[in-house]
C-alpha atoms as a PDB file:
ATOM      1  CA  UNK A   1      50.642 -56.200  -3.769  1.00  0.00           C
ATOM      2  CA  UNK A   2      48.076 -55.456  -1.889  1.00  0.00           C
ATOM      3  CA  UNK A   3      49.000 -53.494   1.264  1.00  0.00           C
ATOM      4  CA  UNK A   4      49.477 -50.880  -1.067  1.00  0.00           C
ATOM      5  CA  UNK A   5      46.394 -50.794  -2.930  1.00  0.00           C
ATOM      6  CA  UNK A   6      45.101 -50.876   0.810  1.00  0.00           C
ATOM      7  CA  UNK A   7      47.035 -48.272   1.629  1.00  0.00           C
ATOM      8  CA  UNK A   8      45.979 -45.849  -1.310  1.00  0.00           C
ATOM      9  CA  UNK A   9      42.973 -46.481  -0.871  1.00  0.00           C
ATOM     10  CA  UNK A  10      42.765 -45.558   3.067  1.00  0.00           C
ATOM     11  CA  UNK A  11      45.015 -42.324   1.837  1.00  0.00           C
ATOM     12  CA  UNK A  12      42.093 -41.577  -0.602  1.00  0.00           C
ATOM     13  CA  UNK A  13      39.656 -41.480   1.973  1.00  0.00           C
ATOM     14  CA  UNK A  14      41.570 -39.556   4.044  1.00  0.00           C
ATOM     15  CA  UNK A  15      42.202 -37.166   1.480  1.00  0.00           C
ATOM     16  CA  UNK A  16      38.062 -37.334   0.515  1.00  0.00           C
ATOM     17  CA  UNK A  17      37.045 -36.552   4.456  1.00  0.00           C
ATOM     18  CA  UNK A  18      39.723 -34.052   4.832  1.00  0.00           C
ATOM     19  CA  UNK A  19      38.159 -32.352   1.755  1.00  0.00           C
ATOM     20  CA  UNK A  20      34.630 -32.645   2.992  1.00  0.00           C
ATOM     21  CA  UNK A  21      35.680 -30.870   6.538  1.00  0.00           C
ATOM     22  CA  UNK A  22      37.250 -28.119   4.716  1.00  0.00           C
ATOM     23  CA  UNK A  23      34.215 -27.881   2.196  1.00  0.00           C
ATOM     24  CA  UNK A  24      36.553 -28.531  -0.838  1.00  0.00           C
ATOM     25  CA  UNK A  25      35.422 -31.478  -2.687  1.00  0.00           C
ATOM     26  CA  UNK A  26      36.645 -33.022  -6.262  1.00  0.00           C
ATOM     27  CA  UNK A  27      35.676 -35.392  -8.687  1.00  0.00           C
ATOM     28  CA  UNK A  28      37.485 -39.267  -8.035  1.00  0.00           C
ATOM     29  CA  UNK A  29      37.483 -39.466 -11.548  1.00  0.00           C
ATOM     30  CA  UNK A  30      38.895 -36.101 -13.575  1.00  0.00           C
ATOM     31  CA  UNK A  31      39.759 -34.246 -10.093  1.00  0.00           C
ATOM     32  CA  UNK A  32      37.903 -31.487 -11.186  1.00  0.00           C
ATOM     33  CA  UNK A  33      36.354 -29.128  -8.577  1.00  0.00           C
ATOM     34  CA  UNK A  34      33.078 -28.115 -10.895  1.00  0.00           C
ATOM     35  CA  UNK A  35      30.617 -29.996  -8.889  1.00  0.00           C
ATOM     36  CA  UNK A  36      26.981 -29.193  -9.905  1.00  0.00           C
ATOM     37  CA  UNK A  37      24.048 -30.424  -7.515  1.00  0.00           C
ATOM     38  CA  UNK A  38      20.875 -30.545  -9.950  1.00  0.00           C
ATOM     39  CA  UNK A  39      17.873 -28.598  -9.674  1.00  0.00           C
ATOM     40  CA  UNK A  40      15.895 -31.258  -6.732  1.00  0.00           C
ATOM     41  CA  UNK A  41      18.916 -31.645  -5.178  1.00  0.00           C
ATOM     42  CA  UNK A  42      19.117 -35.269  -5.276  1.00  0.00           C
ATOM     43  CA  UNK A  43      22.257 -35.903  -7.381  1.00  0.00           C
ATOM     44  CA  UNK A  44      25.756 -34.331  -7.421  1.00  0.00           C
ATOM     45  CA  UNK A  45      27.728 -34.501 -10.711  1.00  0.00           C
ATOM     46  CA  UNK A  46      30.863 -33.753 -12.022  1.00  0.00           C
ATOM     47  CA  UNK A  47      30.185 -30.524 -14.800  1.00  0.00           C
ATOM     48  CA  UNK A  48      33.469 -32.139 -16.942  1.00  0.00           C
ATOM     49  CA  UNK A  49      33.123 -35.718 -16.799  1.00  0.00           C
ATOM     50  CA  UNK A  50      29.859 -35.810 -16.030  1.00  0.00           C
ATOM     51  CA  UNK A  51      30.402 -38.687 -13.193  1.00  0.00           C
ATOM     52  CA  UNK A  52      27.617 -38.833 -10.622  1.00  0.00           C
ATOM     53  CA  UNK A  53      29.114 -38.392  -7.468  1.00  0.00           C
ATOM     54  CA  UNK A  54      26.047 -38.935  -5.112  1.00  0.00           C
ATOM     55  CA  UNK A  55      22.623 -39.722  -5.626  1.00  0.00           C
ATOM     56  CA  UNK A  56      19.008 -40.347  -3.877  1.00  0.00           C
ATOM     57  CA  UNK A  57      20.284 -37.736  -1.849  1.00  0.00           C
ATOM     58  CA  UNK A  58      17.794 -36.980   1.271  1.00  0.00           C
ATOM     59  CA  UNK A  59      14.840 -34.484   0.279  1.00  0.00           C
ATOM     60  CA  UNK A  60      13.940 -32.111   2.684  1.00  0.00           C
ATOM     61  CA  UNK A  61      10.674 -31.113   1.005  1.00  0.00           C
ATOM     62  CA  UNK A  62       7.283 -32.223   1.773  1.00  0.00           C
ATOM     63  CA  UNK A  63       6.286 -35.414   1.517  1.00  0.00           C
ATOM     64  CA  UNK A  64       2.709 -33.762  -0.205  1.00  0.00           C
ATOM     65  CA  UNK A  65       1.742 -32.224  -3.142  1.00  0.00           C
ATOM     66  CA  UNK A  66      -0.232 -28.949  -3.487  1.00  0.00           C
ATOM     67  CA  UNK A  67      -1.462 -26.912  -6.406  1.00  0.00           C
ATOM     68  CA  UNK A  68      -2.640 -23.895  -4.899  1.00  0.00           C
ATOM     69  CA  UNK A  69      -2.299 -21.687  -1.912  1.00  0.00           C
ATOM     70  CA  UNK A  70      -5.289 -22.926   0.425  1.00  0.00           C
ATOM     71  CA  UNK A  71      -4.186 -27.056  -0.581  1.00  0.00           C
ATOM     72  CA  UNK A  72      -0.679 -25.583   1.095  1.00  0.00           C
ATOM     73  CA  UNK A  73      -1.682 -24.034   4.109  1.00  0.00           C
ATOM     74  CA  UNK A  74      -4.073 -27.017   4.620  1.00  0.00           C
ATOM     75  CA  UNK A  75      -1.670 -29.629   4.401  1.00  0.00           C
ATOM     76  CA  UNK A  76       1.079 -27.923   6.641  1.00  0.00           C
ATOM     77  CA  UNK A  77       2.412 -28.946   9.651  1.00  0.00           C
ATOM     78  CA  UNK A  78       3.563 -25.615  11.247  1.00  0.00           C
ATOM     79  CA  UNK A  79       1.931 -22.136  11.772  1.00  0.00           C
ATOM     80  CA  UNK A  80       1.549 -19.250  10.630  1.00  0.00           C
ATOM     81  CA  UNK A  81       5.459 -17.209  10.534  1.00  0.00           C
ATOM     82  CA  UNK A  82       5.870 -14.490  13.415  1.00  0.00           C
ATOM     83  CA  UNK A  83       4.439 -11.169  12.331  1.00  0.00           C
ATOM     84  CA  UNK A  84       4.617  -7.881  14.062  1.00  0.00           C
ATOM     85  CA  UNK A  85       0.850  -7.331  13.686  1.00  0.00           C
ATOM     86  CA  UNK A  86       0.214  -9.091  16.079  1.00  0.00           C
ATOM     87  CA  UNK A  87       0.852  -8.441  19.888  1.00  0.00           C
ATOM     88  CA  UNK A  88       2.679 -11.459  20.627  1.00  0.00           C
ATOM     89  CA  UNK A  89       3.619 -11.737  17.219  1.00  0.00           C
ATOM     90  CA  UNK A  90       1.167 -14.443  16.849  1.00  0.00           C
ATOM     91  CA  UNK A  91       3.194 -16.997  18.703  1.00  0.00           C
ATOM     92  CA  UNK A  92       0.225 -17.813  21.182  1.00  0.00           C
ATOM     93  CA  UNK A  93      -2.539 -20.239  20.442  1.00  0.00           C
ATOM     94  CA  UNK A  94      -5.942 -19.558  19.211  1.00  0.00           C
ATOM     95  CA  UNK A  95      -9.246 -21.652  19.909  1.00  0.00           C
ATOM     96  CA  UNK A  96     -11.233 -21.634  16.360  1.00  0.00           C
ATOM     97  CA  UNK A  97     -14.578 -20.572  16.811  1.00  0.00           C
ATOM     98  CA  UNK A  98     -16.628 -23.197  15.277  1.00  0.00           C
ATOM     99  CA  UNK A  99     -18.024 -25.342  17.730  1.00  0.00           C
ATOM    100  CA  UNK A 100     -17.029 -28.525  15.915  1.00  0.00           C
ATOM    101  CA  UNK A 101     -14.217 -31.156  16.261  1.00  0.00           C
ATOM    102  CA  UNK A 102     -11.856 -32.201  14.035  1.00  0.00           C
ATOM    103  CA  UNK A 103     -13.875 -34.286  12.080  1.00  0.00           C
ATOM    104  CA  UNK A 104     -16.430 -31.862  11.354  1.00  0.00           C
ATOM    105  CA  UNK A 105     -19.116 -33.317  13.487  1.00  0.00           C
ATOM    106  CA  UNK A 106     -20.922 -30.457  16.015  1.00  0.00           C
ATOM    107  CA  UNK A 107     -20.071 -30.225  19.442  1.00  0.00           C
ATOM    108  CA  UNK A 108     -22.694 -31.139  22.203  1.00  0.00           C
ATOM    109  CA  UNK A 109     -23.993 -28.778  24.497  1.00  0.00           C
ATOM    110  CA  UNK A 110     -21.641 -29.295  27.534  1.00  0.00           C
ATOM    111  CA  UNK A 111     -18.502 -29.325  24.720  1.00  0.00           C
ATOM    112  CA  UNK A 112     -19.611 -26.077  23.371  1.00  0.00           C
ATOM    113  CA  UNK A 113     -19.983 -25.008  27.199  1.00  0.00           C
ATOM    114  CA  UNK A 114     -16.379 -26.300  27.618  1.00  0.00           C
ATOM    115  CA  UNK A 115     -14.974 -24.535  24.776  1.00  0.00           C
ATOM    116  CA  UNK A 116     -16.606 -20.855  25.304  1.00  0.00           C
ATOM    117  CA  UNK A 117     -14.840 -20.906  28.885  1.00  0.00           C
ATOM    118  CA  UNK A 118     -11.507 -21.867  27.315  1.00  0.00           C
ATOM    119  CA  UNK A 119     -11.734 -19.028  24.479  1.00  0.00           C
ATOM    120  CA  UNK A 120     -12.744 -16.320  27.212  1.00  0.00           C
ATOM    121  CA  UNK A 121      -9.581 -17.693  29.406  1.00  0.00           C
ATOM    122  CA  UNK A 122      -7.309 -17.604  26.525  1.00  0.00           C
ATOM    123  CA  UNK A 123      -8.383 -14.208  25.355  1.00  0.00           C
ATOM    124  CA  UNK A 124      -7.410 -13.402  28.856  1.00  0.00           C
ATOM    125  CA  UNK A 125      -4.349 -14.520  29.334  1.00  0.00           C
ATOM    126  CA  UNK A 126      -2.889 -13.384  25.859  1.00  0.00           C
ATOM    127  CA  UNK A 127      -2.199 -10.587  27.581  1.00  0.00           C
ATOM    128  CA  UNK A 128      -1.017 -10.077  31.053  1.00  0.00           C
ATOM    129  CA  UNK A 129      -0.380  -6.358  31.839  1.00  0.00           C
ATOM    130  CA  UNK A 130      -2.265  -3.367  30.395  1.00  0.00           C
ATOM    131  CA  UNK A 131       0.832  -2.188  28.399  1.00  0.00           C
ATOM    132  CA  UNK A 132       0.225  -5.481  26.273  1.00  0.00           C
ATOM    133  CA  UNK A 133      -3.444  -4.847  25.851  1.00  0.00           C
ATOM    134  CA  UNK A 134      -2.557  -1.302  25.188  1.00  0.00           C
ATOM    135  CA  UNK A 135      -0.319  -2.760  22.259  1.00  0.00           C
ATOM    136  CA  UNK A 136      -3.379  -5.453  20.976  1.00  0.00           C
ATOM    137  CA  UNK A 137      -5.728  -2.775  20.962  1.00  0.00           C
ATOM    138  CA  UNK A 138      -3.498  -0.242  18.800  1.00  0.00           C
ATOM    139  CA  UNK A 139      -2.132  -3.156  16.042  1.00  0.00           C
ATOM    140  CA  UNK A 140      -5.960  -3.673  15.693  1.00  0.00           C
ATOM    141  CA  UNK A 141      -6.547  -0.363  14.961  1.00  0.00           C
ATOM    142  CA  UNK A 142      -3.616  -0.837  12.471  1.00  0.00           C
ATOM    143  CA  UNK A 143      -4.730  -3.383  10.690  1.00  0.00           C
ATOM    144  CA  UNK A 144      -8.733  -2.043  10.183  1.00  0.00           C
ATOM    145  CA  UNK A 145      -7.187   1.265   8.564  1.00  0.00           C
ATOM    146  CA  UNK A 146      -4.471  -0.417   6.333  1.00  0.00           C
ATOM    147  CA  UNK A 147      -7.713  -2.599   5.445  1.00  0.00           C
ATOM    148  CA  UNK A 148      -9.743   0.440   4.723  1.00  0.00           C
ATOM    149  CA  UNK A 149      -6.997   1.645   2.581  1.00  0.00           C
ATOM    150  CA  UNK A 150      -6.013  -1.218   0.549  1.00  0.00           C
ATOM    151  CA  UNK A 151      -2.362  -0.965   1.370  1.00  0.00           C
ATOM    152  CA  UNK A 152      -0.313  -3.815   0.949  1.00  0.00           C
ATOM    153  CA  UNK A 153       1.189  -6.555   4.191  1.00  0.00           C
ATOM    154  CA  UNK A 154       4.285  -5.072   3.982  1.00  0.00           C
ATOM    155  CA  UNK A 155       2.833  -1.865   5.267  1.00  0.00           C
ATOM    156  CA  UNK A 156       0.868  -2.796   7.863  1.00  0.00           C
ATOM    157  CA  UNK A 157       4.185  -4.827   9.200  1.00  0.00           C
ATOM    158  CA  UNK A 158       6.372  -1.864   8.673  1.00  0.00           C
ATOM    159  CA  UNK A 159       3.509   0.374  10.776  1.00  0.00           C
ATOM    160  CA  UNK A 160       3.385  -1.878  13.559  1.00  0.00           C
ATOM    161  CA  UNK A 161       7.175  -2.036  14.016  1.00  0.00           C
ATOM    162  CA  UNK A 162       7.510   1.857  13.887  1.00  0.00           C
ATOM    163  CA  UNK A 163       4.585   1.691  16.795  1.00  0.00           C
ATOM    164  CA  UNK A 164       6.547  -0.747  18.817  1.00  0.00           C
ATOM    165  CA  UNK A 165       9.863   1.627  18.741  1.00  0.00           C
ATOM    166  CA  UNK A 166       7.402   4.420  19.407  1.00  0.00           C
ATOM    167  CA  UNK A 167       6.356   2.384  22.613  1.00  0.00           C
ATOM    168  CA  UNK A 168      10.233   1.609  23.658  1.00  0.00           C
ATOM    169  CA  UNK A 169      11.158   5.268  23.297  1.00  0.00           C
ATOM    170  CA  UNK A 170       8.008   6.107  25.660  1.00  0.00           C
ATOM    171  CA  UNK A 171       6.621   8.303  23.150  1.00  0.00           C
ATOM    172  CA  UNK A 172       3.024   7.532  23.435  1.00  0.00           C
ATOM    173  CA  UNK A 173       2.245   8.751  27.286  1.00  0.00           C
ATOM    174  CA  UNK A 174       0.322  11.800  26.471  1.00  0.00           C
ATOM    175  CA  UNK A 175      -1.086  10.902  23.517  1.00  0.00           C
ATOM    176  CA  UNK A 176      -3.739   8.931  22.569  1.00  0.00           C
ATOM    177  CA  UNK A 177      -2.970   5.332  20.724  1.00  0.00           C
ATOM    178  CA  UNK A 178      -5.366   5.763  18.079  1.00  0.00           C
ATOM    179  CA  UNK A 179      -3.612   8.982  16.948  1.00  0.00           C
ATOM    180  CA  UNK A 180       0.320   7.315  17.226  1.00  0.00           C
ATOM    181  CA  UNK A 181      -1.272   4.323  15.244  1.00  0.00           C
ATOM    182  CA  UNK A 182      -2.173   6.499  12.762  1.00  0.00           C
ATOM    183  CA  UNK A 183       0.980   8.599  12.205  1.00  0.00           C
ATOM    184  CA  UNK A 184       2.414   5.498  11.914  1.00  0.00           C
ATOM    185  CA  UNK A 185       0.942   4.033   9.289  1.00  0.00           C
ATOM    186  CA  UNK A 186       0.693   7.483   7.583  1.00  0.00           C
ATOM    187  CA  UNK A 187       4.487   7.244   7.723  1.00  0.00           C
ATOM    188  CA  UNK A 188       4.706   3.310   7.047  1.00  0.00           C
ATOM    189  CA  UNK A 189       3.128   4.256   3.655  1.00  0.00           C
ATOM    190  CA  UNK A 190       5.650   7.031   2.762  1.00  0.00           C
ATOM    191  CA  UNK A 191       8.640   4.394   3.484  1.00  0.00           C
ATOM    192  CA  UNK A 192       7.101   1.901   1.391  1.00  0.00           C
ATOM    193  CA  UNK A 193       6.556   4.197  -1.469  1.00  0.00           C
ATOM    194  CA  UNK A 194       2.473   3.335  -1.072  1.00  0.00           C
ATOM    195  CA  UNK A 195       1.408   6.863  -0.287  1.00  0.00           C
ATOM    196  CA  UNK A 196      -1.840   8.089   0.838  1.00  0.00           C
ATOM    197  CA  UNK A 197      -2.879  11.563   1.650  1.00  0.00           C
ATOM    198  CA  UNK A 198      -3.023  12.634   5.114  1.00  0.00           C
ATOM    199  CA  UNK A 199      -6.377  12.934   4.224  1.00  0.00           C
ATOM    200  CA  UNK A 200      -7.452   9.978   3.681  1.00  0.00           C
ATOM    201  CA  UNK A 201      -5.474   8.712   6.129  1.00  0.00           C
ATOM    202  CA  UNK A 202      -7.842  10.866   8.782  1.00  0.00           C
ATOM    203  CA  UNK A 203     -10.811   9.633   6.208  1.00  0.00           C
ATOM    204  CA  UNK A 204     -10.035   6.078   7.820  1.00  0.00           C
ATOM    205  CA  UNK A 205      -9.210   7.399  11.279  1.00  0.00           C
ATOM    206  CA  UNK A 206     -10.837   8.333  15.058  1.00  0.00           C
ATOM    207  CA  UNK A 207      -9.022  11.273  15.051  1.00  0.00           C
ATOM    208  CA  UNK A 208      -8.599  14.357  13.375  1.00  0.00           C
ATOM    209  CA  UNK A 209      -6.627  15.768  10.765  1.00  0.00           C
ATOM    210  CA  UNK A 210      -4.579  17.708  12.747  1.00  0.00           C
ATOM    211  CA  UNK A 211      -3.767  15.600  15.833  1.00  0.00           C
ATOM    212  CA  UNK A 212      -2.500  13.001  12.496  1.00  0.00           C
ATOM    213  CA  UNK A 213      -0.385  15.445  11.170  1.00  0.00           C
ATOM    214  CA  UNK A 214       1.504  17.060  14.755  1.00  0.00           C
ATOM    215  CA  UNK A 215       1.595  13.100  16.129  1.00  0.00           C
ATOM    216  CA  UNK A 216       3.317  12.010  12.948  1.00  0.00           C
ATOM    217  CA  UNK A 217       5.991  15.146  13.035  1.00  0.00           C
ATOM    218  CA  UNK A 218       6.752  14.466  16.606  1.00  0.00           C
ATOM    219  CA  UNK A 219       7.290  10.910  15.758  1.00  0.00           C
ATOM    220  CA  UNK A 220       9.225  11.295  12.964  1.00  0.00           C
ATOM    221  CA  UNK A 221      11.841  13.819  14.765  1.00  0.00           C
ATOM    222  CA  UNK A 222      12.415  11.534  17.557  1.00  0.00           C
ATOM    223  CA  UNK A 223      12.441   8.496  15.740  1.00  0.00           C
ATOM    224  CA  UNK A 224      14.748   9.817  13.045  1.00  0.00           C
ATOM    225  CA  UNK A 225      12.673   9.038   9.849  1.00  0.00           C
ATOM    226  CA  UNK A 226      13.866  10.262   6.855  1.00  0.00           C
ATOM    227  CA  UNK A 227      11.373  10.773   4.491  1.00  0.00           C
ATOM    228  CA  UNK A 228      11.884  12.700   1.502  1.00  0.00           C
ATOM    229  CA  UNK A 229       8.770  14.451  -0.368  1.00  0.00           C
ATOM    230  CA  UNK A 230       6.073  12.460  -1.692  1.00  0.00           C
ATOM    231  CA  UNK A 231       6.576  12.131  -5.700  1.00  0.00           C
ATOM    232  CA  UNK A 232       3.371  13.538  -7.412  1.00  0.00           C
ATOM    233  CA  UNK A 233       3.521  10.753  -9.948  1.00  0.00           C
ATOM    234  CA  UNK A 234       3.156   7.950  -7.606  1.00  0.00           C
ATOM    235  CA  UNK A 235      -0.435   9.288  -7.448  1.00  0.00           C
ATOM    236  CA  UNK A 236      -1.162   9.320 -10.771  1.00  0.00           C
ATOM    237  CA  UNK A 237      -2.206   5.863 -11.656  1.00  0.00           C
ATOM    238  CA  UNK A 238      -4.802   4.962  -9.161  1.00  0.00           C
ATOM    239  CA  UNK A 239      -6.232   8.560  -9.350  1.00  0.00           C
ATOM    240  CA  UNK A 240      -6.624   7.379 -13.657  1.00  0.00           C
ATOM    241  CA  UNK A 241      -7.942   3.867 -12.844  1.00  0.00           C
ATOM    242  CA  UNK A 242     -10.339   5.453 -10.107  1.00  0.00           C
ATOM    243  CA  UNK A 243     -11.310   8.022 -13.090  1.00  0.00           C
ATOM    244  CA  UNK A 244     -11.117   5.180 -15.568  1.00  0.00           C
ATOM    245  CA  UNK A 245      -9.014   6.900 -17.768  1.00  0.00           C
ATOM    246  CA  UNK A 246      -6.825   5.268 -20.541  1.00  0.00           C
ATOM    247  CA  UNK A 247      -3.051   4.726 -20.357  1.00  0.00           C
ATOM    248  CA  UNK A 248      -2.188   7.314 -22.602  1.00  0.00           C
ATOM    249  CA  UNK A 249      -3.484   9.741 -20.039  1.00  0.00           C
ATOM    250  CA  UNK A 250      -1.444   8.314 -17.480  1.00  0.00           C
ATOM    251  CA  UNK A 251       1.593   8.945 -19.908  1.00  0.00           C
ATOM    252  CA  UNK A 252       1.308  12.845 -20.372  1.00  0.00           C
ATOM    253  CA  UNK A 253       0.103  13.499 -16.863  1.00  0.00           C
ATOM    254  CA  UNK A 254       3.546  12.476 -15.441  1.00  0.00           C
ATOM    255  CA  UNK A 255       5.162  14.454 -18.860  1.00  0.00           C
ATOM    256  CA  UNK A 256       3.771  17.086 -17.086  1.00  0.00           C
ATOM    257  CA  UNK A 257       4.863  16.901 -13.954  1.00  0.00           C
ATOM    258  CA  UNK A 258       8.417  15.975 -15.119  1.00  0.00           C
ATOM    259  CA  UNK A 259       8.547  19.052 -17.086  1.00  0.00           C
ATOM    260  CA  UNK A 260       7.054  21.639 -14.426  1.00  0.00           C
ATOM    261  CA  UNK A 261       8.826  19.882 -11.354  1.00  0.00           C
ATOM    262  CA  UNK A 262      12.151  20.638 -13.552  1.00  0.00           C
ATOM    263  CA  UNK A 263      11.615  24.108 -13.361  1.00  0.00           C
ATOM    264  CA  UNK A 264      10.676  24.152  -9.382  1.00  0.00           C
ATOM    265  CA  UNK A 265       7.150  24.337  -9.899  1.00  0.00           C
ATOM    266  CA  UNK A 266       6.571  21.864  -7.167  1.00  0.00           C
ATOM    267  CA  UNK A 267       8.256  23.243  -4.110  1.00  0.00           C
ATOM    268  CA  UNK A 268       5.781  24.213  -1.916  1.00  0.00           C
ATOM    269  CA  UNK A 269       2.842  22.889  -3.460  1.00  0.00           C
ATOM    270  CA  UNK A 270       0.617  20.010  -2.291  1.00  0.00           C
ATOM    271  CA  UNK A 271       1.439  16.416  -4.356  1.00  0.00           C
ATOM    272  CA  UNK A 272      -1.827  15.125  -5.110  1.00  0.00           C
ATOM    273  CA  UNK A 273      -3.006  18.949  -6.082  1.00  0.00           C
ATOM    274  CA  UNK A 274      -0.141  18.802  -8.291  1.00  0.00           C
ATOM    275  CA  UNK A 275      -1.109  15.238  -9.558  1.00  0.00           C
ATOM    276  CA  UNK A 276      -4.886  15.911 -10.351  1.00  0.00           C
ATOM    277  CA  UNK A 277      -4.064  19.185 -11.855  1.00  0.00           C
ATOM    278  CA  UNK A 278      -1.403  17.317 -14.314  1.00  0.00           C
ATOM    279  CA  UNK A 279      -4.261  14.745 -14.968  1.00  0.00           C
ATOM    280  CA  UNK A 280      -6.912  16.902 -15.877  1.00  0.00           C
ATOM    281  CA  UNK A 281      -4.708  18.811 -18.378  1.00  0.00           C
ATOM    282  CA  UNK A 282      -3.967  15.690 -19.562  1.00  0.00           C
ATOM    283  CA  UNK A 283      -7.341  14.786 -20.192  1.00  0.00           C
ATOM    284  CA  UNK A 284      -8.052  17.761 -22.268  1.00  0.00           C
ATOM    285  CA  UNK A 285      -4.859  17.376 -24.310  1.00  0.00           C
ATOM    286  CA  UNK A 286      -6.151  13.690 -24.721  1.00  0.00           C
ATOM    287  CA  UNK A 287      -9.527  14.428 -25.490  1.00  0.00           C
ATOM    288  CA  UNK A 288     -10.601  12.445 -22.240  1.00  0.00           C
ATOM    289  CA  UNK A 289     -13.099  15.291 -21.009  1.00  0.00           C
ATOM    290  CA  UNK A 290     -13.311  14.725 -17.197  1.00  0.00           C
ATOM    291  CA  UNK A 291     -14.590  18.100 -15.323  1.00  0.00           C
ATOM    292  CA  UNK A 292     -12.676  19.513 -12.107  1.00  0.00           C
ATOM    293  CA  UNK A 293     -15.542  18.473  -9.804  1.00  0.00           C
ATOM    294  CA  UNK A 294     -14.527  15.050 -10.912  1.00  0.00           C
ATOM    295  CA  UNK A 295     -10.882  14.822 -10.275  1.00  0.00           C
ATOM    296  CA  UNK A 296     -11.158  16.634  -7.595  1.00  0.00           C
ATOM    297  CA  UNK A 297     -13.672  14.384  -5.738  1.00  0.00           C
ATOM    298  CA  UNK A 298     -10.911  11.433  -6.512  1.00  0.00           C
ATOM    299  CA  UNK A 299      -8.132  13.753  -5.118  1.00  0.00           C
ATOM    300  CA  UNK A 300      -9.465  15.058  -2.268  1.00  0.00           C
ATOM    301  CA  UNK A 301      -8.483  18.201  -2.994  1.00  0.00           C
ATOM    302  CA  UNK A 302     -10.561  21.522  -4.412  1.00  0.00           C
ATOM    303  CA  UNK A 303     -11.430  22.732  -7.671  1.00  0.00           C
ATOM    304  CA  UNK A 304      -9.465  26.201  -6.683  1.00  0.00           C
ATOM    305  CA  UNK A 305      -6.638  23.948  -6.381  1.00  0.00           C
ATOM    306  CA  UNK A 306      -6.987  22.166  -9.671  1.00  0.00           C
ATOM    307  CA  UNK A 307      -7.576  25.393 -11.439  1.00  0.00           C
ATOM    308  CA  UNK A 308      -5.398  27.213  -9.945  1.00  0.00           C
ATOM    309  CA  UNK A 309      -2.163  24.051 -10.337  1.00  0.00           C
ATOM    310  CA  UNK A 310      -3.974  23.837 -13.887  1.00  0.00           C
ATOM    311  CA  UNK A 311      -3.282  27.369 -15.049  1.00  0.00           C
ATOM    312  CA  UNK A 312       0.505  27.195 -13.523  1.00  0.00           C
ATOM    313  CA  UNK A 313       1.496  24.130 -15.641  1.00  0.00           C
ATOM    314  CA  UNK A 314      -0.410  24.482 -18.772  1.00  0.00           C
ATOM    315  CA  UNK A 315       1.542  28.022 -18.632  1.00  0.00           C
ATOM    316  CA  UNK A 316       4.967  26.501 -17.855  1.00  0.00           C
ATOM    317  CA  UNK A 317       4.356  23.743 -20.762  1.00  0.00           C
ATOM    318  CA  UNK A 318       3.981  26.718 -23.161  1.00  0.00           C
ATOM    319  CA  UNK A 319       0.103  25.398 -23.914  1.00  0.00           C
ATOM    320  CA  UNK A 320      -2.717  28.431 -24.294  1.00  0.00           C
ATOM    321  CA  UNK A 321      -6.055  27.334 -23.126  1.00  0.00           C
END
């Protein structure tokens, strides 16, 4: 009577591995295929029965604890992910410059010695051909305008990847790299739906206005960037909390450019013109009294522009002033 028992049970566990190979897998008990793994990942249960089919199963977390983001980085044992910011994408090592060991304690003189000469050879060898220091020195330039502007990571990776296809498609000789960096992250902004005006872009920049606006055309032709036209009321709320205006302004302000932009007002007209115009009509309608030199100063723009955006609008909302 026992061969057989034997025997089923060696079929059972043939059945079982075959299962597990083919990534089907059932409960012993019911034979039901509703497996549930809980929330830790250290059990596997049956979701009918509720039989536990393994358990203390291996945890591939850390074997720490942390409660906030520095106790995290701290206690990690790997670096920093890649990142296009960077011209090696921040694969390379870096020699801290605190002249102290890892216990804290200070260096002595023929340590410190030591360690400047290793931190002026690794700066060197980071980068082994011009083209690469070429590449170093424009992601720097990147990073110290996106700072400037207070645009997000994602932008500043999203600029340094559009300069790197610039740099395969050999669209950089002639031009200088400050003024490709630039049109970049102009246009990185515009894809990630963070605009800033070209501006304040230049505001930021070591080159002009102009060279910003023809490098970032010629860029965007050849590298096929669709952009579609910047939406007026993405510009509304940090031109109200730079005015410090409430909510309610915010509200009517886009109203108004809803209802105008429905009627083609905007074609043809400049987006944060439009927006500060909208805002300071709002302001009146709100009893928020901010004058024209005042928006304007936040918009960049002119009061001619204001009043002039001002009059179309407050006409095409049916409003007398």
């Amino acid at each position: 009577m026992k061969r057989p028992t034997r025997q089923k049970q060696r079929d059972e566990q043939t059945t079982n591995n075959e299962a597990a190979q083919e990534g089907v897998r059932a409960c012993p008990e019911c034979e039901s295929t509703a497996l549930v793994r809980s929330s830790d990942g250290s059990e596997v249960s049956c979701e009918d029965c509720g039989l536990v089919l393994e358990e203390e199963g291996i945890d591939r977390g850390p074997e720490w604890r942390a409660f906030n983001q520095s106790e995290r980085d701290s206690k990690s044992r790997v670096g920093a992910p890649t990142t296009q910011t960077m011209h090696d994408k921040g694969l390379t090592t870096t020699i801290d410059w605190k002249n102290k060991d890892a216990y804290g304690r200070s260096l002595s003189s023929e340590k410190r010695t030591q360690m400047s000469r290793l931190r002026k050879w690794q700066e060197r060898i980071r980068t082994k051909d011009a083209g690469e220091r070429n590449l170093q020195f424009a992601l720097s330039e990147t990073d110290r305008m996106a700072s400037a502007l207070g645009v997000p990571r994602s932008v500043r990776e999203v600029a340094s990847v559009l300069y790197r296809r610039a740099l395969d498609e050999d669209l950089i000789r002639g031009r200088s790299i400050e003024g490709v960096a630039t049109s970049t992250l102009y246009a990185a902004c515009r894809m990630e739906g963070i605009p800033r005006s070209l501006d304040e872009v230049a505001a930021v920049s070591r080159v002009d206005r102009m060279e910003i606006g023809r490098t970032y055309r010629y860029i965007s032709q050849e590298l096929s960037l669709e952009m579609e036209p910047v939406d007026p009321k993405k510009y509304v709320p940090r031109f109200c909390s730079e005015l410090d205006l409430p909510e309610e302004v915010q509200l009517k302000a886009n109203e108004i450019i809803t209802t105008t932009a429905e009627q083609g007002m905007l074609s043809g007209k400049s987006p944060t013109g439009y927006a500060a115009a909208a805002i300071y009509a709002s302001a009146l309608l709100c009893n928020e009294k901010k004058t024209q030199r005042e928006v304007a100063d936040v918009a960049q723009v002119t009061e001619v522009t204001i009043r002039n955006r001002y009059q179309e609008q407050i006409s095409a909302m049916g409003i007398h002033d």
